[in-house]
Protein backbone atom coordinates (compact mmCIF):
# COMPACT_ATOMS: atom_id res chain seq x y z
CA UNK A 1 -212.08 -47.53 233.99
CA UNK A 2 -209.65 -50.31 234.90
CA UNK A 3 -208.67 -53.02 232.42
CA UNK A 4 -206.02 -55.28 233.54
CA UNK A 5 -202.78 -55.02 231.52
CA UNK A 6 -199.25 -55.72 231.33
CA UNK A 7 -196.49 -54.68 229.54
CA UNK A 8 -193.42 -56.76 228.83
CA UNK A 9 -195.36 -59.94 229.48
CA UNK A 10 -197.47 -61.80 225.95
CA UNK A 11 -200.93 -62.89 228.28
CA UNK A 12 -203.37 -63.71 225.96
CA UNK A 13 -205.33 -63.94 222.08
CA UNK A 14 -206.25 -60.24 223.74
CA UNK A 15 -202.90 -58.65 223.59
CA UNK A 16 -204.12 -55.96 221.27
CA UNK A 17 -206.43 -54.83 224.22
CA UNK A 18 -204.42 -55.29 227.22
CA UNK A 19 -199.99 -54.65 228.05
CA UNK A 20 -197.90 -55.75 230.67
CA UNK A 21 -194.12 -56.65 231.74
CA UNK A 22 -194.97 -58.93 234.98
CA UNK A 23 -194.39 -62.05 235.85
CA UNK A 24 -197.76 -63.16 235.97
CA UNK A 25 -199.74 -65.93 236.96
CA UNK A 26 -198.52 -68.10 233.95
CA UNK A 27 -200.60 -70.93 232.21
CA UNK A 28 -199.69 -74.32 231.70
CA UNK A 29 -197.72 -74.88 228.63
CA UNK A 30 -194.61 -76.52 227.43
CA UNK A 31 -192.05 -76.94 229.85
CA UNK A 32 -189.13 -76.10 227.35
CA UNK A 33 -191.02 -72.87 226.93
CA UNK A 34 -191.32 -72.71 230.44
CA UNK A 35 -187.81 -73.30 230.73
CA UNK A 36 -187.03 -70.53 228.39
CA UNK A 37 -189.39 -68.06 230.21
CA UNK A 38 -187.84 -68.56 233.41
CA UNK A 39 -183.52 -68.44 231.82
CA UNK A 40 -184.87 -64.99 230.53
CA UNK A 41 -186.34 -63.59 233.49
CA UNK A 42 -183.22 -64.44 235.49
CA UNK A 43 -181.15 -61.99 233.23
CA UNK A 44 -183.78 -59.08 233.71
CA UNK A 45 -182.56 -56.33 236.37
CA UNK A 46 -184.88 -56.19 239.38
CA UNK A 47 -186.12 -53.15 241.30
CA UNK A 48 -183.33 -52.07 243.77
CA UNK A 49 -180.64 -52.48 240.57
CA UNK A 50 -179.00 -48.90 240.00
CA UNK A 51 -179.16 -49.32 236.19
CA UNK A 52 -183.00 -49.09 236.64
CA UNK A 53 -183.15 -45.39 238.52
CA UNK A 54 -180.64 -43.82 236.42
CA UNK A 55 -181.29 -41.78 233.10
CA UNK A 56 -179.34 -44.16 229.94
CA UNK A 57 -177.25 -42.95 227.82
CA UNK A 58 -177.59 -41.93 223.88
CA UNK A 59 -176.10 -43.99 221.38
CA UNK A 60 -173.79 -42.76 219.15
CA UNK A 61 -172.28 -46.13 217.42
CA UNK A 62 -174.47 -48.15 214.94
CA UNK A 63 -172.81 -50.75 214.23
CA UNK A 64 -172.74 -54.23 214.27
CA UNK A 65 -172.22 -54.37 218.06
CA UNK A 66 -175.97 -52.72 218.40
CA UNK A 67 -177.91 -54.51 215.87
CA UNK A 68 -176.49 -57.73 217.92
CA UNK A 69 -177.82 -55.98 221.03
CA UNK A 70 -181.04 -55.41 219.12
CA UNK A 71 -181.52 -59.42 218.08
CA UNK A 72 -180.49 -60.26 221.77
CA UNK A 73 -183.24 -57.84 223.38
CA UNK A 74 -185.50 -59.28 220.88
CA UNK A 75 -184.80 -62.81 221.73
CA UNK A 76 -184.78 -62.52 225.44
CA UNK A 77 -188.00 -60.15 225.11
CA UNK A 78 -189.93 -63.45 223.08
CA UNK A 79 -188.32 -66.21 225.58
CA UNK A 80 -189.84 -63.68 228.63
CA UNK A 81 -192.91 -63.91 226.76
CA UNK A 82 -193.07 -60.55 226.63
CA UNK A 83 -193.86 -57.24 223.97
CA UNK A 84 -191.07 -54.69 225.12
CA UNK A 85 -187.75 -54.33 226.54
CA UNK A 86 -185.42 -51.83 227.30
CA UNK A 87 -181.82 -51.87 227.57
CA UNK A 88 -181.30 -51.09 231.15
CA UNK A 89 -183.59 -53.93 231.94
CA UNK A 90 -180.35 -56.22 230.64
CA UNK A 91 -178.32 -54.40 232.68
CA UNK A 92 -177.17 -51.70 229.71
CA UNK A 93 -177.18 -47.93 229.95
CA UNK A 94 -178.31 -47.36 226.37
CA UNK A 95 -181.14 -45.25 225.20
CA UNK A 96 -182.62 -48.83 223.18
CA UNK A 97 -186.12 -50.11 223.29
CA UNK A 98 -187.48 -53.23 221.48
CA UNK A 99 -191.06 -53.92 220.89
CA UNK A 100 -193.08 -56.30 219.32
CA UNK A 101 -197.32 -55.74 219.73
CA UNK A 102 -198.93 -58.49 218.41
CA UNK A 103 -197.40 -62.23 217.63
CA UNK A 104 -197.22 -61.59 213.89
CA UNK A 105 -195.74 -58.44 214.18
CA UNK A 106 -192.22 -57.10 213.20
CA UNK A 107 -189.35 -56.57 216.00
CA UNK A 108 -189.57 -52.54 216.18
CA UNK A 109 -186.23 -51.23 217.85
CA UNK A 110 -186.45 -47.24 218.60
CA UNK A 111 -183.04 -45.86 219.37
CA UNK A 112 -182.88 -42.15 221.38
CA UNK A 113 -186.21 -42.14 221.54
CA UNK A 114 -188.43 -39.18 221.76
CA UNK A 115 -192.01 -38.17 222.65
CA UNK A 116 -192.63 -35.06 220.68
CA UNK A 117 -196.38 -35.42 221.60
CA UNK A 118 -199.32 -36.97 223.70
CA UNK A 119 -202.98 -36.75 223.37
CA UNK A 120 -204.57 -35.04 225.97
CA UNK A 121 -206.85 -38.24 226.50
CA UNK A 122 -205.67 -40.24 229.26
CA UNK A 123 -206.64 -43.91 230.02
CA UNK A 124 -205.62 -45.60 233.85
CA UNK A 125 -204.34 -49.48 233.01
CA UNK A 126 -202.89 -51.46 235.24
CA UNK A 127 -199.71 -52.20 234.33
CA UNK A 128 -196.49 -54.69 235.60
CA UNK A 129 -192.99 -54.69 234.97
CA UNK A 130 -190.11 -57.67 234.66
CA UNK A 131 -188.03 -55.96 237.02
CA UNK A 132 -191.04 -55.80 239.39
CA UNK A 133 -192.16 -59.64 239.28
CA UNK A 134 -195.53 -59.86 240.56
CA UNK A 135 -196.65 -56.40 240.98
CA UNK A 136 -199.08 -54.90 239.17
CA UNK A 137 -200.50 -51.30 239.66
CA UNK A 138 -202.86 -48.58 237.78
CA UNK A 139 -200.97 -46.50 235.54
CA UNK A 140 -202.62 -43.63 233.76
CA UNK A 141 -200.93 -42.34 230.32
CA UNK A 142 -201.86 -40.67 227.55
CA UNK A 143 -203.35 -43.06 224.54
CA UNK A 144 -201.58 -41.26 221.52
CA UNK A 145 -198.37 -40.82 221.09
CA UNK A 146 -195.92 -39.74 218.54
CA UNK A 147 -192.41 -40.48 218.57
CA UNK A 148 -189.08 -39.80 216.96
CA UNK A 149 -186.36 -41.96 216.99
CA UNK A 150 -183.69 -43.77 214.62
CA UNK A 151 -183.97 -47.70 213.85
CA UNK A 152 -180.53 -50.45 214.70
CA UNK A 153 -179.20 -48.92 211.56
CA UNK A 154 -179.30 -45.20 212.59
CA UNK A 155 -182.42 -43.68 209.94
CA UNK A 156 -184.73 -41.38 211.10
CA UNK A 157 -188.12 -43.82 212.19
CA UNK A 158 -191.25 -42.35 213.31
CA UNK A 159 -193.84 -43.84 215.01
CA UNK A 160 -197.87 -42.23 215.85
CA UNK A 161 -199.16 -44.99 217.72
CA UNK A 162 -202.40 -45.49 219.78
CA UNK A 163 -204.01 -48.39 222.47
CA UNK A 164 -201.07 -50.96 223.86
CA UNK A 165 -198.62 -49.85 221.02
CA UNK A 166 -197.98 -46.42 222.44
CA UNK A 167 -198.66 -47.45 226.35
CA UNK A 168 -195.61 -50.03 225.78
CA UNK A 169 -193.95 -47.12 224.08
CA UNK A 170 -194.20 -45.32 226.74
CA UNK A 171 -193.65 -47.62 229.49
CA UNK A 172 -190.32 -48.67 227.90
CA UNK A 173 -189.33 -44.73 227.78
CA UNK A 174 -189.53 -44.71 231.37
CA UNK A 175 -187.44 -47.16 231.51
CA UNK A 176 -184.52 -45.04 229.35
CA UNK A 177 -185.11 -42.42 231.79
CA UNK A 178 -185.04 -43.89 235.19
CA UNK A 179 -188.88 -44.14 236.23
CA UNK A 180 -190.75 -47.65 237.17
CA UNK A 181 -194.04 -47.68 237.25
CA UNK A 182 -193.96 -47.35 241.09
CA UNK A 183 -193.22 -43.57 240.26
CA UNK A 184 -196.44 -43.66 238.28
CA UNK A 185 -199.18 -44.87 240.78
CA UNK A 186 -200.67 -43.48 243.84
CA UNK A 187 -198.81 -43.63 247.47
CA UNK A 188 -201.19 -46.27 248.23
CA UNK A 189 -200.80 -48.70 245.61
CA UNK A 190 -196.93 -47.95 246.22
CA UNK A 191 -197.01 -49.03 249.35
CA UNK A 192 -199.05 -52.00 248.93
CA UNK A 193 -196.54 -52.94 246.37
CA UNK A 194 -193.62 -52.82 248.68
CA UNK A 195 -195.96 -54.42 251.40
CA UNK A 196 -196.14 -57.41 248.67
CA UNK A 197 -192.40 -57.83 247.91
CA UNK A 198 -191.29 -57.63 251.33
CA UNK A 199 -193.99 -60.33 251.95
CA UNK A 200 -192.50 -62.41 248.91
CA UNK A 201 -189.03 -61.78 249.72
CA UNK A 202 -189.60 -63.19 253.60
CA UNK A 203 -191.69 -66.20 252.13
CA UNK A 204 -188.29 -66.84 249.51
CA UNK A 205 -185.84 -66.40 253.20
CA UNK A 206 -188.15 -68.81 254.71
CA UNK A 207 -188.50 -71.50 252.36
């Protein structure tokens, strides 16, 4: 089964079926939002940025300093439109996600966060990424997860979470350690992907 999705992007009233973190095909709205949208995605890291391949590293300060990091992320995550971020997206080699699944719901940061277990059900979803703009590919990971992590204020947090909750989880981990979802799809889609952004790239030279 293949149900489109993306990850850090917000797409529709269905966001509690589908995820996604591309820059999509975006509908007409306001332009300040617009405007917004776009100043965000200009500070996201793009694929070819070293901060993106290499594994973060753990925080050990809670302070001030990284709940400011944590309110940033969160801002530029809701300007991109989007329902996750991770810190080496802005350029930081931290071991910090931010989430938000659903419009209503609360900013979740996880800090050194850790999967300590995955269902052995598996669901294929095709999935983009903000560093990748306009890529999407399939992406098949497990539908529960459980994680341990501590919160901006360094307490233990937990989170068991199922459906677009733990695929953005997980997508965001990946992230931490070094892995795009290029790593995650088949050699074909892979190279259709890089087909596509060398196709994008010369139409950007050219215009």
């Amino acid at each position: 089964m293949s149900t489109r999705s993306r990850l850090d992007i917000q797409m529709s009233d269905e966001l509690e079926q589908h995820t996604g973190e591309v820059e999509p095909e975006v509908p007409q709205q306001d332009p300040q939002v617009e405007a917004r949208r776009r100043a965000a995605m200009s500070l996201i890291r793009r694929l070819g940025d070293p901060v993106l391949k290499s594994s973060a590293t753990p925080v050990d300060r809670f302070d001030d300093g990284l709940r400011q990091q944590v309110a940033r992320m969160g801002g530029l995550m809701n300007d991109a439109l989007g329902v996750g971020l991770a810190a080496p997206q802005v350029g930081l080699s931290q071991r910090l996600l931010v989430y938000r699944v659903g419009q209503d719901a609360p900013l979740i940061a996880l800090v050194n966060p850790q999967i300590e277990w995955t269902s052995d059900d598996e669901e294929a979803l095709e999935e983009g990424c903000l560093s990748i703009p306009g890529i999407t590919v399939d992406v098949e990971r497990p539908v529960h997860v459980r994680v341990r992590a501590q919160d901006e204020n360094g307490q233990e947090r937990r989170v068991e979470a199922s459906g677009l909750e733990a695929r953005v989880i997980q997508h965001e981990i990946d992230h931490l350690d070094g892995v795009l979802i290029l790593d995650r799809t088949t050699k074909e889609q892979r190279k259709e992907a890089m087909r596509a952004l060398r196709e994008a790239e010369e139409e950007q030279q050219a215009a």
